[in-house]
Protein backbone atom coordinates (compact mmCIF):
# COMPACT_ATOMS: atom_id res chain seq x y z
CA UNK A 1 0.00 0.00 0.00
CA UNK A 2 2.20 3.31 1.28
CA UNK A 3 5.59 3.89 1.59
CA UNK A 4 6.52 2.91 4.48
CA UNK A 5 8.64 5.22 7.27
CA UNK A 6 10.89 3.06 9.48
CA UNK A 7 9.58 1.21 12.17
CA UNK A 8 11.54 3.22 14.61
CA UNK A 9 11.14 6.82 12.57
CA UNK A 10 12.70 9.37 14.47
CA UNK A 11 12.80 13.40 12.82
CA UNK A 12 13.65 16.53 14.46
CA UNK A 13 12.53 19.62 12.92
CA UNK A 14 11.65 23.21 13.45
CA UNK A 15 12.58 22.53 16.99
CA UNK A 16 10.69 19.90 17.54
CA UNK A 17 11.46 16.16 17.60
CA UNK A 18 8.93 13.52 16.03
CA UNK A 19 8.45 9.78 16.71
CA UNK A 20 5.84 6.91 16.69
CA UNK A 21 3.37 6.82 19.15
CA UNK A 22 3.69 3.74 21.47
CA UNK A 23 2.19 2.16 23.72
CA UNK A 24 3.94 3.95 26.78
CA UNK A 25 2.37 7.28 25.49
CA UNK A 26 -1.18 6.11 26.36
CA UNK A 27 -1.64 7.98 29.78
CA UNK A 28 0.07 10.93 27.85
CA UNK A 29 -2.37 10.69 25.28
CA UNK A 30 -5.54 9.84 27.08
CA UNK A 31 -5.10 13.03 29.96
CA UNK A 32 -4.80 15.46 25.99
CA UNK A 33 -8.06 13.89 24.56
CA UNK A 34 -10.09 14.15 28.12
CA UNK A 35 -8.90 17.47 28.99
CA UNK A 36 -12.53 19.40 29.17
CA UNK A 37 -10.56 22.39 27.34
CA UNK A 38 -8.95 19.92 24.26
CA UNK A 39 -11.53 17.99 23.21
CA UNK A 40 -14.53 20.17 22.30
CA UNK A 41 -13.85 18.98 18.58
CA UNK A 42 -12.94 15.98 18.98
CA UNK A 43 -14.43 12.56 18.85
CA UNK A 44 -14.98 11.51 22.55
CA UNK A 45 -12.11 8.81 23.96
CA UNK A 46 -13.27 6.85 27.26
CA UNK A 47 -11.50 7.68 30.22
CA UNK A 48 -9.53 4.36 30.78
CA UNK A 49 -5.84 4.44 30.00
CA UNK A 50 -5.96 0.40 28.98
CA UNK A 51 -8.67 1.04 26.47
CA UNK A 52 -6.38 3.78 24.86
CA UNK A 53 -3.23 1.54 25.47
CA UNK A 54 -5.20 -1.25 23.37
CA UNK A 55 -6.39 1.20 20.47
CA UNK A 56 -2.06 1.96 19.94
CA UNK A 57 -1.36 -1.81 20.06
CA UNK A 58 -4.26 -2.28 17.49
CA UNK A 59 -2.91 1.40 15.75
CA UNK A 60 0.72 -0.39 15.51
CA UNK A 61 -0.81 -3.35 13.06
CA UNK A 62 -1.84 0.13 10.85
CA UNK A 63 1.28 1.62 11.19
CA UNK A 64 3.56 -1.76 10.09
CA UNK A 65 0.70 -1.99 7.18
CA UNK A 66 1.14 1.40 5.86
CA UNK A 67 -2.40 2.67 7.02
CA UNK A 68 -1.94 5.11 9.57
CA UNK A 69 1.17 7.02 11.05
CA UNK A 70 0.50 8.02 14.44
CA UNK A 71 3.07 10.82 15.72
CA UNK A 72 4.42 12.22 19.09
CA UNK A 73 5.91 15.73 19.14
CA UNK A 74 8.39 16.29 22.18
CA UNK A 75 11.00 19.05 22.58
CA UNK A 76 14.48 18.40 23.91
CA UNK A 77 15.18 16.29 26.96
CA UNK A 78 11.63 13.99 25.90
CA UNK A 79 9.27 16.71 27.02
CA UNK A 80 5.96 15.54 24.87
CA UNK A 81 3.91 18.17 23.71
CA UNK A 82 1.56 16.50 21.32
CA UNK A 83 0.24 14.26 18.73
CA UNK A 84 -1.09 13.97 15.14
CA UNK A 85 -1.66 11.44 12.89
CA UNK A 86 -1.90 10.21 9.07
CA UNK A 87 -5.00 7.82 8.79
CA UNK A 88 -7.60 6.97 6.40
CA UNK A 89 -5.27 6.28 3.63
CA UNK A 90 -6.79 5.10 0.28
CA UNK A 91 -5.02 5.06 -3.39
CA UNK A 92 -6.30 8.78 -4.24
CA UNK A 93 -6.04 10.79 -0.72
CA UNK A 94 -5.28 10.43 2.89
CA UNK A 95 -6.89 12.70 6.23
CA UNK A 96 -4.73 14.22 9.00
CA UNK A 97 -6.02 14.84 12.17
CA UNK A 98 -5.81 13.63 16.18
CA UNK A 99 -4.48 16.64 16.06
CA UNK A 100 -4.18 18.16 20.21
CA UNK A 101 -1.52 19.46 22.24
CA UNK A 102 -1.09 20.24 25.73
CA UNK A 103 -1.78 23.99 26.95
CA UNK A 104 1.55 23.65 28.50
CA UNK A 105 3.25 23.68 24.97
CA UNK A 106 5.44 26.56 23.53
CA UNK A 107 3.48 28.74 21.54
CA UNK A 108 3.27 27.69 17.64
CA UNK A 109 4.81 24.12 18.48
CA UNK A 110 0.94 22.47 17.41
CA UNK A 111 1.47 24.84 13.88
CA UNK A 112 4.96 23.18 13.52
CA UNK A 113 3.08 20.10 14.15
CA UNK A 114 0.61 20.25 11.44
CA UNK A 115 3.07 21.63 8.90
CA UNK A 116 5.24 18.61 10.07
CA UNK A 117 3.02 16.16 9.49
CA UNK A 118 1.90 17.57 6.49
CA UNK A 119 5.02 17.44 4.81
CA UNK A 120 5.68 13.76 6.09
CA UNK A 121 2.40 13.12 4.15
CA UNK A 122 3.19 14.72 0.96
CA UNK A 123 6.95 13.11 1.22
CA UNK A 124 5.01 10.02 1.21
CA UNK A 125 2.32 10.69 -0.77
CA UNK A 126 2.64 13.16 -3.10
CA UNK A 127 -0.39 12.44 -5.74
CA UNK A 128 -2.26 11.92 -3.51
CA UNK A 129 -5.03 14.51 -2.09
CA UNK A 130 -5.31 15.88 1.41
CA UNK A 131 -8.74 16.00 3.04
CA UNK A 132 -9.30 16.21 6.00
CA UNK A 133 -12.50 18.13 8.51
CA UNK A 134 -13.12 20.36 11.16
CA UNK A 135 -15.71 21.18 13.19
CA UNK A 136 -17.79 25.01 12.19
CA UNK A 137 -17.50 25.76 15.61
CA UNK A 138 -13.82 25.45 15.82
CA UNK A 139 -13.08 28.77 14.28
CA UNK A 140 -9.53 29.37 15.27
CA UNK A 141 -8.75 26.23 12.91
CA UNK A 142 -10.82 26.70 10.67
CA UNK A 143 -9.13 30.02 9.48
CA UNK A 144 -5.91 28.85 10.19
CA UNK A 145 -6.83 26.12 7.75
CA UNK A 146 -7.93 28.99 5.42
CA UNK A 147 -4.51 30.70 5.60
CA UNK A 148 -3.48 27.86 3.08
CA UNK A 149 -6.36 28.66 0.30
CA UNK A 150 -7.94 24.99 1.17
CA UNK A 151 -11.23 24.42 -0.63
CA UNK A 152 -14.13 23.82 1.56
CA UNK A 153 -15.64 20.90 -0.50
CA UNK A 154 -18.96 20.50 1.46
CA UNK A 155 -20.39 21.39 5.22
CA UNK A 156 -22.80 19.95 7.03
CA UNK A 157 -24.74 21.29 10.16
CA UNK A 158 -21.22 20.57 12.47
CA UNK A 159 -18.64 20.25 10.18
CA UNK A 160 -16.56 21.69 7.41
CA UNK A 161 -14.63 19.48 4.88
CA UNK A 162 -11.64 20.61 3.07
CA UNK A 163 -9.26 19.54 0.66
CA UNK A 164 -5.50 21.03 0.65
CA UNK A 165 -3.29 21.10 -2.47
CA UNK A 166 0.51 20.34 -1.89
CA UNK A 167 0.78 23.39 -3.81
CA UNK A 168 -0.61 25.48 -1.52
CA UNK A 169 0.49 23.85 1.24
CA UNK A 170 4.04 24.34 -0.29
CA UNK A 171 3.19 27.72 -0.73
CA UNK A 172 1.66 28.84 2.44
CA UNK A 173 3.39 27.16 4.71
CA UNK A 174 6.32 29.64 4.72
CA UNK A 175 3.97 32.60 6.48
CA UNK A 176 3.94 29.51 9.58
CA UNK A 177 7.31 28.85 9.85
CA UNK A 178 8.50 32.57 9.96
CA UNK A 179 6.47 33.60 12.70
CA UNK A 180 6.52 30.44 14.89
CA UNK A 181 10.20 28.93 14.31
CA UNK A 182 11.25 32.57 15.29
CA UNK A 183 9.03 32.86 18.49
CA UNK A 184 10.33 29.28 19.37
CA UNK A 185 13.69 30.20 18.93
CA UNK A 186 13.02 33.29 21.12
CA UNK A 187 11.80 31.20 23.42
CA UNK A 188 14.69 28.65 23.82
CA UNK A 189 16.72 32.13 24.32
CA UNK A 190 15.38 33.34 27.06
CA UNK A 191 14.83 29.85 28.86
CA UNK A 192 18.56 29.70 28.55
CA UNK A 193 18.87 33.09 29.96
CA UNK A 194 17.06 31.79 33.28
């Protein structure tokens, strides 16, 4: 089916290092999706940190196959910050999303995130089309999605679903990574200075 990224996959970029999601990052995982504050857009998780530990040994069988690519985001010294994941994979398009981060993390590290994970999908996909949905209510996302021309194909009474080119993506991303890789970099500064 896909390309498939090493089983132990390991990136750092814009500050931020990447890896697989395992099974130790369940309790991680499962305080992000039932924070109150996180998960008002989110499909609903059950609060038991064995039924989220099975769901990544059942993910990992996805991963191996090529379906879905399940990421951690950490800074230096392990610190995790957040997840998002490649899923729904088919021959003409694939859907990212899972996509929460902990209030605790630096400012613009879930925008590095997407734009990460984004270009991990188009490295590994790149005829294929992005789609992916977010709730109408959600309107902080939904314009940053906007900031990258994505087509709103359709809506529905909760939802919008959108479509991003690798064009755009290409060509928008660049606005992103000036203003957050130079407050992040600010940032390390003056945690060095303390």
């Amino acid at each position: 089916m896909a390309q498939l990224l090493d089983e132990n996959f390991k990136l750092e970029r814009y500050g931020l290092y990447v890896r697989f999601v395992e099974e130790s990052d369940a309790e991680f995982i499962l305080k992000l999706r039932t924070n109150p504050d996180l998960n008002r857009y989110i499909h609903q998780t059950p609060p038991d940190v064995e039924v989220q530990r099975q769901w990544i040994h059942n993910y990992k069988e996805r991963q191996r196959a090529g379906k879905d690519f399940y990421f951690i985001f950490e800074e230096p010294q392990s610190v995790r910050l957040g997840v998002c994941r490649i899923y729904d994979i088919t021959e003409e398009n694939f859907t990212i999303g899972s996509w929460i981060f902990s209030p605790q993390a630096p400012i613009g590290s879930a925008i590095l995130a997407d734009i990460i994970t984004r270009e991990i999908a188009f490295e590994l996909f790149p005829d294929k089309e992005h789609l992916f949905d977010v709730k109408r209510a959600n309107t902080n996302v939904n314009r940053y999605h906007e900031t990258f021309k994505s087509t709103l194909l359709f809506q529905d009474e909760l939802t919008n679903y959108y479509t991003c080119s690798k064009e755009n993506f290409e060509k928008y991303k660049n606005l992103h990574l000036r203003m957050f890789t130079k407050k992040k970099l600010n940032n390390y500064d003056k945690q060095r200075k303390v």
